[in-house]
C-alpha atoms as a PDB file:
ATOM      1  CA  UNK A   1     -19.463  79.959  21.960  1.00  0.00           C
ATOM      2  CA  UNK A   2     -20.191  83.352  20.786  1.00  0.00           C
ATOM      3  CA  UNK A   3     -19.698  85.966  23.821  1.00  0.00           C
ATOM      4  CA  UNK A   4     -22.914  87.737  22.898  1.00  0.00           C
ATOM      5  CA  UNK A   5     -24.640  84.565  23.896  1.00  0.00           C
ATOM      6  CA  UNK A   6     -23.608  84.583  27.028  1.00  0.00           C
ATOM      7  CA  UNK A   7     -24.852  88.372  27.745  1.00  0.00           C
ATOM      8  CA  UNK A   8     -27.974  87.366  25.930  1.00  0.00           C
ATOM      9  CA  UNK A   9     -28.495  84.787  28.537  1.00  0.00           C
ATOM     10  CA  UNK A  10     -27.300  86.600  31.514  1.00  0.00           C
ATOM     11  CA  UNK A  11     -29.570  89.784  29.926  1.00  0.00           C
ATOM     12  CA  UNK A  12     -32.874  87.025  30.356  1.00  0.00           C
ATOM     13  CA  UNK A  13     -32.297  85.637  33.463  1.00  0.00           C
ATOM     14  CA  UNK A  14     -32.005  89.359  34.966  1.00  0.00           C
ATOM     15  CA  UNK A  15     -35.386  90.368  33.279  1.00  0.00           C
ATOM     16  CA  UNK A  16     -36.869  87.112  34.674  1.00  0.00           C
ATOM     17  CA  UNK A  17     -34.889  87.202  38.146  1.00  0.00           C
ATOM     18  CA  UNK A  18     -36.055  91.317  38.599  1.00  0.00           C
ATOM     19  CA  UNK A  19     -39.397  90.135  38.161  1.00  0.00           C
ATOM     20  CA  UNK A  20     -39.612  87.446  40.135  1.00  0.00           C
ATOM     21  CA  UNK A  21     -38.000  89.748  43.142  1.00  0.00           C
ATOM     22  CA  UNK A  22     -41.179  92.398  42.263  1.00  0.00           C
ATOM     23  CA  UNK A  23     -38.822  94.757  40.787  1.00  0.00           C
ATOM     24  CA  UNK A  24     -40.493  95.024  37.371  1.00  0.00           C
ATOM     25  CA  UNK A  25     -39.246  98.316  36.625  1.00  0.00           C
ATOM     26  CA  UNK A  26     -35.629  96.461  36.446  1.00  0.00           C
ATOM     27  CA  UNK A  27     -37.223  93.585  34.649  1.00  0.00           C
ATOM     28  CA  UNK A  28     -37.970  95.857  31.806  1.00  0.00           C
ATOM     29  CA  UNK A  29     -34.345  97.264  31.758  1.00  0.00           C
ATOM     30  CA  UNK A  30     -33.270  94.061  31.397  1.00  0.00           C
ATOM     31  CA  UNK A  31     -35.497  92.418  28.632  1.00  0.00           C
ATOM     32  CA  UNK A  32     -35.144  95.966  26.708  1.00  0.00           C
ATOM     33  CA  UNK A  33     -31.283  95.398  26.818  1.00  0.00           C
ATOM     34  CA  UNK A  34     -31.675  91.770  26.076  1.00  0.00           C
ATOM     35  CA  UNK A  35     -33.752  92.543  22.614  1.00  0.00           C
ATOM     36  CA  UNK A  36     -31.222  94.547  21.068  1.00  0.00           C
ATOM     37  CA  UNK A  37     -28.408  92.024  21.928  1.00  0.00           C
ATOM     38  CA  UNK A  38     -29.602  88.510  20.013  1.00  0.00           C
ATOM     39  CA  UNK A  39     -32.733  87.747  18.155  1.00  0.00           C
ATOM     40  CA  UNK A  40     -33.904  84.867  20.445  1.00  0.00           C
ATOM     41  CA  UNK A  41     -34.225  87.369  23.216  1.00  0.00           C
ATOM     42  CA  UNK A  42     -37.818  87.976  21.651  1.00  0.00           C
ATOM     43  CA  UNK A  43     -38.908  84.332  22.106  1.00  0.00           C
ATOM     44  CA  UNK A  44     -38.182  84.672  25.588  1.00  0.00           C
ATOM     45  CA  UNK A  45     -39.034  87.882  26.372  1.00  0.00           C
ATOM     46  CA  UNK A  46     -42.891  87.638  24.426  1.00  0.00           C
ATOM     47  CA  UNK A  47     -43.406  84.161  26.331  1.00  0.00           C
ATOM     48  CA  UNK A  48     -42.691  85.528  29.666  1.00  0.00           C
ATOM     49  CA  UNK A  49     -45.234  88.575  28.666  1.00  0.00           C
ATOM     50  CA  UNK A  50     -47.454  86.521  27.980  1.00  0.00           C
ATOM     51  CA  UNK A  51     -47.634  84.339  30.496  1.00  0.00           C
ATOM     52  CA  UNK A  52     -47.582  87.432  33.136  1.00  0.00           C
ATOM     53  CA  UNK A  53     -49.312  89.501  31.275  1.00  0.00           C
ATOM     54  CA  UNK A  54     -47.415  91.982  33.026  1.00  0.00           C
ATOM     55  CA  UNK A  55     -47.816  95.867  31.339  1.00  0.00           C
ATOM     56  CA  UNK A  56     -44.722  97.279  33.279  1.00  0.00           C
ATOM     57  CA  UNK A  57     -42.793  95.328  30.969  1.00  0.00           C
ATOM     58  CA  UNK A  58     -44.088  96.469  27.568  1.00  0.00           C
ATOM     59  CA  UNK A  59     -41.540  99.771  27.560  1.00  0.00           C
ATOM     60  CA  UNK A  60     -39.107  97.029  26.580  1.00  0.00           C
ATOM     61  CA  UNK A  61     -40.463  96.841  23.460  1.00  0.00           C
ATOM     62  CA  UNK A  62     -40.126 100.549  23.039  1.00  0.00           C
ATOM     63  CA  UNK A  63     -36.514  99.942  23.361  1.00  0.00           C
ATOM     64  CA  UNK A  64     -36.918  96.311  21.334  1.00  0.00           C
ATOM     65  CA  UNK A  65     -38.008  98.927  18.228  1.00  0.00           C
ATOM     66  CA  UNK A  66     -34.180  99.416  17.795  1.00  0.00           C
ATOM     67  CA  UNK A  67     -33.953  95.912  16.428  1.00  0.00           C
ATOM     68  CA  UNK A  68     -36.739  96.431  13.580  1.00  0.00           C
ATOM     69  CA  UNK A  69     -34.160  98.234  11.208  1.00  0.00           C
ATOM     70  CA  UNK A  70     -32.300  94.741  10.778  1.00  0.00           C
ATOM     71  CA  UNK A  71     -35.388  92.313  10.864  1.00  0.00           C
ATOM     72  CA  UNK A  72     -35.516  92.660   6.508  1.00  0.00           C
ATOM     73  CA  UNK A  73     -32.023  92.384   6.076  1.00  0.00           C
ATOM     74  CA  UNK A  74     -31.806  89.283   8.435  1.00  0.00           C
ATOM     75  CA  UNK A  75     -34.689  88.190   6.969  1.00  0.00           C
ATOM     76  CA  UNK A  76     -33.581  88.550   3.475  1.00  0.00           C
ATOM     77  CA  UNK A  77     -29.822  86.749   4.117  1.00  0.00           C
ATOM     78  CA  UNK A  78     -31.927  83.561   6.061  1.00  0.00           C
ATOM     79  CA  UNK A  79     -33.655  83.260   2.871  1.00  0.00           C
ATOM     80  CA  UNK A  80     -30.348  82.270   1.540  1.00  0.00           C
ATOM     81  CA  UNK A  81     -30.210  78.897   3.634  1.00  0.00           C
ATOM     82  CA  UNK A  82     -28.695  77.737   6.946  1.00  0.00           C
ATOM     83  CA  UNK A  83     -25.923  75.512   7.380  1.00  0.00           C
ATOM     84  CA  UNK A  84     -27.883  74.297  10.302  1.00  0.00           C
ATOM     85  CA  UNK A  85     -29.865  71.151  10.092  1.00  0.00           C
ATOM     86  CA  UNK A  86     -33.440  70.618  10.167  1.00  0.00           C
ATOM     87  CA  UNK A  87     -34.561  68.628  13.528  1.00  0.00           C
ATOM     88  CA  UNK A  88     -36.027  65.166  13.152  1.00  0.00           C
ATOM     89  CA  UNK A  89     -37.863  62.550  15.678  1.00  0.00           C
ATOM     90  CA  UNK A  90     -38.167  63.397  19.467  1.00  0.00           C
ATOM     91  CA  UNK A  91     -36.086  66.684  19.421  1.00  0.00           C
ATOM     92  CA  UNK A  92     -37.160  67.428  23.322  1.00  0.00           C
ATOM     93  CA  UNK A  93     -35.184  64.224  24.396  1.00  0.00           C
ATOM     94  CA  UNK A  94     -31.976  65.239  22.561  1.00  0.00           C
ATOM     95  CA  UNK A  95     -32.342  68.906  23.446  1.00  0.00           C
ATOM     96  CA  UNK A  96     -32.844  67.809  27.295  1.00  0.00           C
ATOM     97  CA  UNK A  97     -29.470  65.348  27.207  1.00  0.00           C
ATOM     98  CA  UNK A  98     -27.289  68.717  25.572  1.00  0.00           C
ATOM     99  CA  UNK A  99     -28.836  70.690  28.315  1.00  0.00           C
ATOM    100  CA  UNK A 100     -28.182  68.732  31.263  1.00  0.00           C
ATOM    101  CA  UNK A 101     -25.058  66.557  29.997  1.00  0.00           C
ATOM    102  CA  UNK A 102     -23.377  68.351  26.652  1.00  0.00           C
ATOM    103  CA  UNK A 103     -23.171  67.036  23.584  1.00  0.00           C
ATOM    104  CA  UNK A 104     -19.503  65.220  24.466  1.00  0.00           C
ATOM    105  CA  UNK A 105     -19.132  61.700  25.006  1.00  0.00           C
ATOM    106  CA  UNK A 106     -17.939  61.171  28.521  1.00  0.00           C
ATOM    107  CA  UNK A 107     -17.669  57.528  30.518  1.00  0.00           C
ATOM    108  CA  UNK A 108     -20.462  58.779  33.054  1.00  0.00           C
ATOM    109  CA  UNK A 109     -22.913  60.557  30.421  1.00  0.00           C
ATOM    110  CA  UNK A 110     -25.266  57.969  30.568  1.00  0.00           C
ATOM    111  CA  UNK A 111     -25.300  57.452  33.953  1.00  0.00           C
ATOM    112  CA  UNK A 112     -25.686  61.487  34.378  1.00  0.00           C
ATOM    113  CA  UNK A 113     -27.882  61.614  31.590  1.00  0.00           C
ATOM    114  CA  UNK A 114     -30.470  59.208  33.781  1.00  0.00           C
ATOM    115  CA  UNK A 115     -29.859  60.774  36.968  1.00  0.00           C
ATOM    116  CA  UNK A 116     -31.411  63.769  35.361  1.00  0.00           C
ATOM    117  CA  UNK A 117     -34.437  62.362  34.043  1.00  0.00           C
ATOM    118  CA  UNK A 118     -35.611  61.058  37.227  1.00  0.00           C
ATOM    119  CA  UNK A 119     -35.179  64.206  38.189  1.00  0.00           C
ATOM    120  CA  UNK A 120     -37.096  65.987  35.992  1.00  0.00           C
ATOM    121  CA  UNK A 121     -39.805  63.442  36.001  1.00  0.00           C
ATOM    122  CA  UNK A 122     -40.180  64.241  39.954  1.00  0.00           C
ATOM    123  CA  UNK A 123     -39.837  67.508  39.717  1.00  0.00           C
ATOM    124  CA  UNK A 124     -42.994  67.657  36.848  1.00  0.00           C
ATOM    125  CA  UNK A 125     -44.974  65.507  38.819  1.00  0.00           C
ATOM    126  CA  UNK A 126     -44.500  67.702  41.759  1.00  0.00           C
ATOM    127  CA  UNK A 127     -45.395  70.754  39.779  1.00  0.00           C
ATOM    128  CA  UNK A 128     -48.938  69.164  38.470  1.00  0.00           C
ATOM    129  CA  UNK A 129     -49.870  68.499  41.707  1.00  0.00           C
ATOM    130  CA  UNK A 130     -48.936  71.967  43.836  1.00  0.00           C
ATOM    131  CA  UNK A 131     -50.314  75.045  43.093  1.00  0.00           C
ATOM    132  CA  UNK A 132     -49.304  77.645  40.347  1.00  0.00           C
ATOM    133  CA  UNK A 133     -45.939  79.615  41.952  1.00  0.00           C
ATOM    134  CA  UNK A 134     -42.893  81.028  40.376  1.00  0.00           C
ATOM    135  CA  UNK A 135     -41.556  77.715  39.606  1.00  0.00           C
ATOM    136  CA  UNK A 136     -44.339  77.308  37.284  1.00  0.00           C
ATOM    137  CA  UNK A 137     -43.447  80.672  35.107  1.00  0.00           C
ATOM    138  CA  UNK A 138     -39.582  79.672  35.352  1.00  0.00           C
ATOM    139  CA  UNK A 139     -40.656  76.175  33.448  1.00  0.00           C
ATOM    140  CA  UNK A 140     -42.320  77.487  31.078  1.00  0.00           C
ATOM    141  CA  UNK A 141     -40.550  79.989  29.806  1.00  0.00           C
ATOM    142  CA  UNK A 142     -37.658  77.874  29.755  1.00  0.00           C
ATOM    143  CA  UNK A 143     -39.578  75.187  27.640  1.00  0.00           C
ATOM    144  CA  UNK A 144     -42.003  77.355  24.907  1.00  0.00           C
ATOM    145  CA  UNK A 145     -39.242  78.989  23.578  1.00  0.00           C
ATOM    146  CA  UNK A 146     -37.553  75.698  22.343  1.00  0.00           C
ATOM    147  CA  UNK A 147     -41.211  74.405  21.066  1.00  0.00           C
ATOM    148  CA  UNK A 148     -41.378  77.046  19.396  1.00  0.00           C
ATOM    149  CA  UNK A 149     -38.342  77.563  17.706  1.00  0.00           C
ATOM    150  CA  UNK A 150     -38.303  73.769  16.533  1.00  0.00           C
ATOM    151  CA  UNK A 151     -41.960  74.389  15.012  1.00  0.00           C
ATOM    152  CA  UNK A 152     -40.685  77.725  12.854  1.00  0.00           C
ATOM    153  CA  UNK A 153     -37.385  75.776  12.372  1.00  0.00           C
ATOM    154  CA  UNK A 154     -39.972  72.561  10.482  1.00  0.00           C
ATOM    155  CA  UNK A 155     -42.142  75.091   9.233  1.00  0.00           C
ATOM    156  CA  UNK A 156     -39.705  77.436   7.236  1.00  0.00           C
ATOM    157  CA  UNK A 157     -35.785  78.050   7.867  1.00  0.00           C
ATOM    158  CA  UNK A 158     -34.415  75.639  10.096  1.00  0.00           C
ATOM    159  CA  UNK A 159     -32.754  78.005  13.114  1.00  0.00           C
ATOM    160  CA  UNK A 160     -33.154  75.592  15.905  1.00  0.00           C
ATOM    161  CA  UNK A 161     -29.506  75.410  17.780  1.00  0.00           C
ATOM    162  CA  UNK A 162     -29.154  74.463  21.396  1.00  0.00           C
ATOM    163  CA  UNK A 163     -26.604  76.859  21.962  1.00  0.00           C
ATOM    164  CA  UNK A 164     -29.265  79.494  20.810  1.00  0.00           C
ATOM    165  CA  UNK A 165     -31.294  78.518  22.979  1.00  0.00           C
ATOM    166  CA  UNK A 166     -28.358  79.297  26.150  1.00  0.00           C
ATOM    167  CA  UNK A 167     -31.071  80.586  28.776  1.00  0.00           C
ATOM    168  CA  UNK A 168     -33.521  77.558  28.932  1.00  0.00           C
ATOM    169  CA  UNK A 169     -30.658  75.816  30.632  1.00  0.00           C
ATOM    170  CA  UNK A 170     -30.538  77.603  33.997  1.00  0.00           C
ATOM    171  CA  UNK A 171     -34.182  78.570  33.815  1.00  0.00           C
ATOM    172  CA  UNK A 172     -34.903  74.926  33.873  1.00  0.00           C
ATOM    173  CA  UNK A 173     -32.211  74.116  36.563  1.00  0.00           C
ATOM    174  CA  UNK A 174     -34.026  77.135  38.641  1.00  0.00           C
ATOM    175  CA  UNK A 175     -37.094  75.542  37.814  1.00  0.00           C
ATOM    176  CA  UNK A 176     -36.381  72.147  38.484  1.00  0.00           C
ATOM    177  CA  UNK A 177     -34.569  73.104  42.091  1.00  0.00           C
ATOM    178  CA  UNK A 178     -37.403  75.348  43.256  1.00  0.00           C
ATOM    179  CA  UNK A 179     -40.052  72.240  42.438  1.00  0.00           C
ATOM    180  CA  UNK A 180     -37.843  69.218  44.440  1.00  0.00           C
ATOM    181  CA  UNK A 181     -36.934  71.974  47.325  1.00  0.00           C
ATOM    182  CA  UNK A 182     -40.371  71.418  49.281  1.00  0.00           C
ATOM    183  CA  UNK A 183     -39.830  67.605  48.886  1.00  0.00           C
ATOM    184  CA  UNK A 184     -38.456  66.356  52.343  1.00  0.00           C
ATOM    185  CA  UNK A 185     -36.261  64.053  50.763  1.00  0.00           C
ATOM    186  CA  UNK A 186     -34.619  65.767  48.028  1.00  0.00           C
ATOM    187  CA  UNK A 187     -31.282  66.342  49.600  1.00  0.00           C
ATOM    188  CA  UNK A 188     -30.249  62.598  48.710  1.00  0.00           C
ATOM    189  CA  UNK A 189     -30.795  62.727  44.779  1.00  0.00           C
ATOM    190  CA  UNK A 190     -29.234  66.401  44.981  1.00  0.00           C
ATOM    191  CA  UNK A 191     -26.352  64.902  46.089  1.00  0.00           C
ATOM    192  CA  UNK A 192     -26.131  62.304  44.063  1.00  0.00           C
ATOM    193  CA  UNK A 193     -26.950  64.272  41.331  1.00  0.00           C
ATOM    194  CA  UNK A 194     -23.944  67.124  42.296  1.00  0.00           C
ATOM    195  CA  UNK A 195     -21.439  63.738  42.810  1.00  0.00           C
ATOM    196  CA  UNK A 196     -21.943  63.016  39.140  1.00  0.00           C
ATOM    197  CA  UNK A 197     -21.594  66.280  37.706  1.00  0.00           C
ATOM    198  CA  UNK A 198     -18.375  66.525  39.996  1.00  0.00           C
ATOM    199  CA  UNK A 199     -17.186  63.278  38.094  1.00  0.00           C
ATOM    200  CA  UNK A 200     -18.742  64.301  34.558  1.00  0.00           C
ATOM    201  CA  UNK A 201     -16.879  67.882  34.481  1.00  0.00           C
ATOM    202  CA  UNK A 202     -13.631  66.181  35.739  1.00  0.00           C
ATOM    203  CA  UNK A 203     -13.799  63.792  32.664  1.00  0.00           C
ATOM    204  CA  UNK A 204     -14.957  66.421  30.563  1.00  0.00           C
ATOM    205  CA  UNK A 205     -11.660  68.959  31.225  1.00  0.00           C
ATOM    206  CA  UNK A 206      -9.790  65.921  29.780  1.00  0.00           C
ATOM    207  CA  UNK A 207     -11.336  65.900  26.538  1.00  0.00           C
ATOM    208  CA  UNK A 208     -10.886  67.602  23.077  1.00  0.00           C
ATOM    209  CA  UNK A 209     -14.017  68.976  22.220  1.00  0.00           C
ATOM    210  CA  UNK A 210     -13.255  70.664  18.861  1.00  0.00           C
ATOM    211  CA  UNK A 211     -12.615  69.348  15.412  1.00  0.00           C
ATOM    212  CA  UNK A 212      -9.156  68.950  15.206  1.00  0.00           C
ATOM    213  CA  UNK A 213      -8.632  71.769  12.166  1.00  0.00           C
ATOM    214  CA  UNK A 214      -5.144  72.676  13.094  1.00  0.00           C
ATOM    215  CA  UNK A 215      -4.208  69.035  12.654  1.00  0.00           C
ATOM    216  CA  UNK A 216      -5.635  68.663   9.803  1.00  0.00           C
ATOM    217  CA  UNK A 217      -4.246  71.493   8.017  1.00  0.00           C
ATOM    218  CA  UNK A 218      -0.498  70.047   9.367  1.00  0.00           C
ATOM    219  CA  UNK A 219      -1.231  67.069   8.089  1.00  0.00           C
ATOM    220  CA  UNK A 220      -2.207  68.437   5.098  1.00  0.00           C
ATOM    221  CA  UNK A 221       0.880  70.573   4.697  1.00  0.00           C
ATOM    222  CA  UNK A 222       3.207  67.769   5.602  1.00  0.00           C
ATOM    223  CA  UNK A 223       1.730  65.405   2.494  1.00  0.00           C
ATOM    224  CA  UNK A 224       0.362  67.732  -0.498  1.00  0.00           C
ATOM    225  CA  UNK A 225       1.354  67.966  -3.511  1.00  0.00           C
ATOM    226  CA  UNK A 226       2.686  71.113  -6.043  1.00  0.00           C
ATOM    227  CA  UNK A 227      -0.540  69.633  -8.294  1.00  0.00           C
ATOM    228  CA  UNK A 228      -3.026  69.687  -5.181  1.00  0.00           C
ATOM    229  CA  UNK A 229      -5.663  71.882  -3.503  1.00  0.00           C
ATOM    230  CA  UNK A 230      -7.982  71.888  -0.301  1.00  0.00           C
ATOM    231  CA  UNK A 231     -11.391  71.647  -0.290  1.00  0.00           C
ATOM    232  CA  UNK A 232     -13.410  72.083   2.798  1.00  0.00           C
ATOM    233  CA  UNK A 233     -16.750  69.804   2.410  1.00  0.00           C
ATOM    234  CA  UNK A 234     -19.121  72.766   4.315  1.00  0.00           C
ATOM    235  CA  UNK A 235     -18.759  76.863   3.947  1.00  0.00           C
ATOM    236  CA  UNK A 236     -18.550  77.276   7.960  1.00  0.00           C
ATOM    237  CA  UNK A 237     -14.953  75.820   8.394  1.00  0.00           C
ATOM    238  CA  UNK A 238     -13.388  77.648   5.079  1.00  0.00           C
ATOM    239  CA  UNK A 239     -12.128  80.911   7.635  1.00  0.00           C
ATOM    240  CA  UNK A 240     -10.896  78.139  10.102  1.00  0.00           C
ATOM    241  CA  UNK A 241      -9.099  76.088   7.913  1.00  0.00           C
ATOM    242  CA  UNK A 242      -7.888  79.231   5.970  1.00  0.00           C
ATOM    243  CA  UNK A 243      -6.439  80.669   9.412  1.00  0.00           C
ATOM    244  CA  UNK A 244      -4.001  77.352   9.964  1.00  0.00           C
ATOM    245  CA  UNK A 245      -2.883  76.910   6.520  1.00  0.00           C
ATOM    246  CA  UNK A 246      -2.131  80.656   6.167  1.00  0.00           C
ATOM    247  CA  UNK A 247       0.334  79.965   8.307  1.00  0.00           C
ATOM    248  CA  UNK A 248       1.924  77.185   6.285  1.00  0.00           C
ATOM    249  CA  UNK A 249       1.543  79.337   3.187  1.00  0.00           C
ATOM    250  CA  UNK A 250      -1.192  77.146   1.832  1.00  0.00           C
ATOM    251  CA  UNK A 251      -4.192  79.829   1.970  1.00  0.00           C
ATOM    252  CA  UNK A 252      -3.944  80.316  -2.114  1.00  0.00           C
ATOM    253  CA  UNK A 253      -5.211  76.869  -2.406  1.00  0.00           C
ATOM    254  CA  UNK A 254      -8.108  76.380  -0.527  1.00  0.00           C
ATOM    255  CA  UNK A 255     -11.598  76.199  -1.556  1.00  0.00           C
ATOM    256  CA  UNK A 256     -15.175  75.742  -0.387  1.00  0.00           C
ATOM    257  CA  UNK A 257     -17.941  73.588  -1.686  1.00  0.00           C
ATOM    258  CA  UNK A 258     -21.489  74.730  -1.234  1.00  0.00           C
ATOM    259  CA  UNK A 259     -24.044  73.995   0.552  1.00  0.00           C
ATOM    260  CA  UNK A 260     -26.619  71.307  -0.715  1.00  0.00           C
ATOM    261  CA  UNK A 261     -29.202  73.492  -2.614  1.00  0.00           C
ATOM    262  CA  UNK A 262     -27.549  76.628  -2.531  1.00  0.00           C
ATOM    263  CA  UNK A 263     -25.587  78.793  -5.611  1.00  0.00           C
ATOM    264  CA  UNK A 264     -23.319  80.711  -3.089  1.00  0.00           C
ATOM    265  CA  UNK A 265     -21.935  80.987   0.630  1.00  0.00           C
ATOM    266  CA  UNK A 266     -24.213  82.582   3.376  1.00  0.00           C
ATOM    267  CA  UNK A 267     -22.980  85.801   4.248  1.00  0.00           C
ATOM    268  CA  UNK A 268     -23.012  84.775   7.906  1.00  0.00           C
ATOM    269  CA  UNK A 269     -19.395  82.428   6.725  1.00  0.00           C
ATOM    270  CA  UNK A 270     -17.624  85.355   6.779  1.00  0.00           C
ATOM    271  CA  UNK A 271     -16.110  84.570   3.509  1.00  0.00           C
ATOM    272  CA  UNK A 272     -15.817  88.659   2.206  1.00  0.00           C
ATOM    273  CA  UNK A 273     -12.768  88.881   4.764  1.00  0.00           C
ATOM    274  CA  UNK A 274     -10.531  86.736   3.152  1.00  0.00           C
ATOM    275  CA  UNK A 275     -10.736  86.618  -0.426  1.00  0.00           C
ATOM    276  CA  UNK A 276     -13.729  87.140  -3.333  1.00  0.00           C
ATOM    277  CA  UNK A 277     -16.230  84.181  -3.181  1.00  0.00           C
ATOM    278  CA  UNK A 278     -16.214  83.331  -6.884  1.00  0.00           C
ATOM    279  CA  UNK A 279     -12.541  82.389  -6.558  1.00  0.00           C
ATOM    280  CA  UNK A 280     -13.167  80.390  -3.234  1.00  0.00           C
ATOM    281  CA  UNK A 281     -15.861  78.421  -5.405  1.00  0.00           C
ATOM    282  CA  UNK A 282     -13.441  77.912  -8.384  1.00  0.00           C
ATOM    283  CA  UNK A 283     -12.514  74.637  -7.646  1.00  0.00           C
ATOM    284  CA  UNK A 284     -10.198  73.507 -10.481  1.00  0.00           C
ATOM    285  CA  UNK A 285     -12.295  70.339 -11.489  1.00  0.00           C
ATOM    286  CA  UNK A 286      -8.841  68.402 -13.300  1.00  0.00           C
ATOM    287  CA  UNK A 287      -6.901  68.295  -9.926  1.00  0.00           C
ATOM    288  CA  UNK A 288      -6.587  65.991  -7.281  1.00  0.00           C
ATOM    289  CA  UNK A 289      -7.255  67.604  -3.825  1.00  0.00           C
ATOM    290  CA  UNK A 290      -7.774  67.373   0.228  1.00  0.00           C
ATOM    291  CA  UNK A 291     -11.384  67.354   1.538  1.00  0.00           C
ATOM    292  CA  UNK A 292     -11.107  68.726   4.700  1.00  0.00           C
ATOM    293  CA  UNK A 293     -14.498  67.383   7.237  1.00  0.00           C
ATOM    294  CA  UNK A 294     -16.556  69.775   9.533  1.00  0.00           C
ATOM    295  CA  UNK A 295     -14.633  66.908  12.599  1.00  0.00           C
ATOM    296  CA  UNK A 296     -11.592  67.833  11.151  1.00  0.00           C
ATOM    297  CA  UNK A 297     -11.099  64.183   8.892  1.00  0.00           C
ATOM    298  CA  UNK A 298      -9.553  64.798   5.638  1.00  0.00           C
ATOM    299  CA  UNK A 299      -9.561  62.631   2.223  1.00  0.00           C
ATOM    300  CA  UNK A 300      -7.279  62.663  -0.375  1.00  0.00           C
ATOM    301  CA  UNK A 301      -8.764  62.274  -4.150  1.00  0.00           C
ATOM    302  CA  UNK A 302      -6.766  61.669  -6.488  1.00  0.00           C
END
């Protein structure tokens, strides 16, 4: 994951933590930082404003101005599509099971998977019947910001990307602790719950959880042909795959295919640091070639 995702998130939880601990003042140091680092920082950051209404924190969009340079530009290059999909059917479900169990198969996901919603179901039962408290502001700004991103995300561009979405994750486990903690018996899920994610991260730390690219480009090397090239079937793995076969002095034949819809490669690929994008689109159309898969699967065509 991109490191600036991780400060983004870090940058969030301060602003919220700060505030929580009646240090607003820090809050808005905080959530000012946070807006200049990543994008989403303004989901979070306008939710939490709004739902504190809080005016100590509106110098952080003094500081948030910095970003409004960059919003056409951005603006402009989204316009050129997304390599990320457009969410369909209950997205909240599938967006809770990455957040609380990853998007890795694993022999106790399932298990962990409905450990957690019974957790979650307490804990939001709980919170409708206490009184409003921080819990209540953790919650929800860990939850509107996904809404709300999945609604612009069916409405116009499709952005919406768990890993985006980083700080939900710990707001909701902050949330979700603080609303079982007054419940007498909640030691005995909580450990229960902290067995199995013992057990899941063990099982995880055993697993591959990238597409196997380097593989593919050895296997590649090991059976091509003086006649053949390499396609990669999506834009986002051409710098990958170009990386690993550099090395095996196959870079000069690699290509990308487009995106469905689209005449060229997003900028965001990264494609103007290896080599001019009309000749990574020239795909000569009378030879056979690899297609290289975004899980690392490749197909020869003759």
């Amino acid at each position: 994951m991109d490191p600036v995702t991780y400060i983004f998130a870090a940058l969030v939880l301060g602003g919220v933590y700060f505030y929580v601990a009646k240090k607003s003042w820090s809050s808005a140091i905080f959530w000012a930082l946070s807006l200049v680092t990543h994008n989403f920082a303004w989901l979070y950051f306008l939710t939490f404003l709004v739902l504190t209404r809080e005016k100590k924190l509106l110098p952080a969009l003094a500081a948030g101005l910095a970003w409004v340079p960059w919003l056409w530009r951005q603006t402009d290059s989204l316009n050129q599509g997304m390599w990320i999909e457009r969410q369909h059917g209950w997205f909240v479900f599938k967006t809770l099971k990455i957040f609380f169990t990853g998007d890795v198969a694993y022999p106790v996901q399932n298990l962990f998977w409905l450990a957690a919603i019974v957790l979650l179901i307490i804990s939001v039962y709980r919170l409708v019947k206490t009184k409003p408290a921080p819990r209540n502001l953790i919650l929800l700004t860990a939850l509107i910001p996904p809404t709300a991103i999945y609604l612009e995300s069916y409405l116009w561009v499709p952005l919406y990307l768990e890993r985006y979405l980083l700080p939900s994750v710990p707001l909701l486990i902050i949330g979700l602790g603080l609303s079982l903690k007054p419940w007498r018996w909640s030691k005995y899920p909580a450990i229960a719950y902290l067995v199995l994610a013992l057990v899941a991260i063990g099982q995880i730390s055993g697993l591959e959880t990238k597409p196997a690219m380097k593989l593919a480009a050895t296997d590649i090397a090991q059976q091509i042909r003086p006649e053949e090239n390499i396609v990669v079937d999506q834009p986002i793995n051409y710098l990958e795959m170009n990386f690993y076969l550099a090395q095996l002095g196959l870079a000069d034949r690699l290509y990308s295919r487009l995106y469905p819809g689209e005449n060229q490669i997003p900028e965001y690929v990264g494609v103007e640091l290896v080599k001019p994008q009309a000749e990574i689109l020239a795909v000569p159309a009378d030879k056979p070639f690899w297609l290289v898969k975004p899980d690392g699967s490749v197909v020869n065509y003759e």
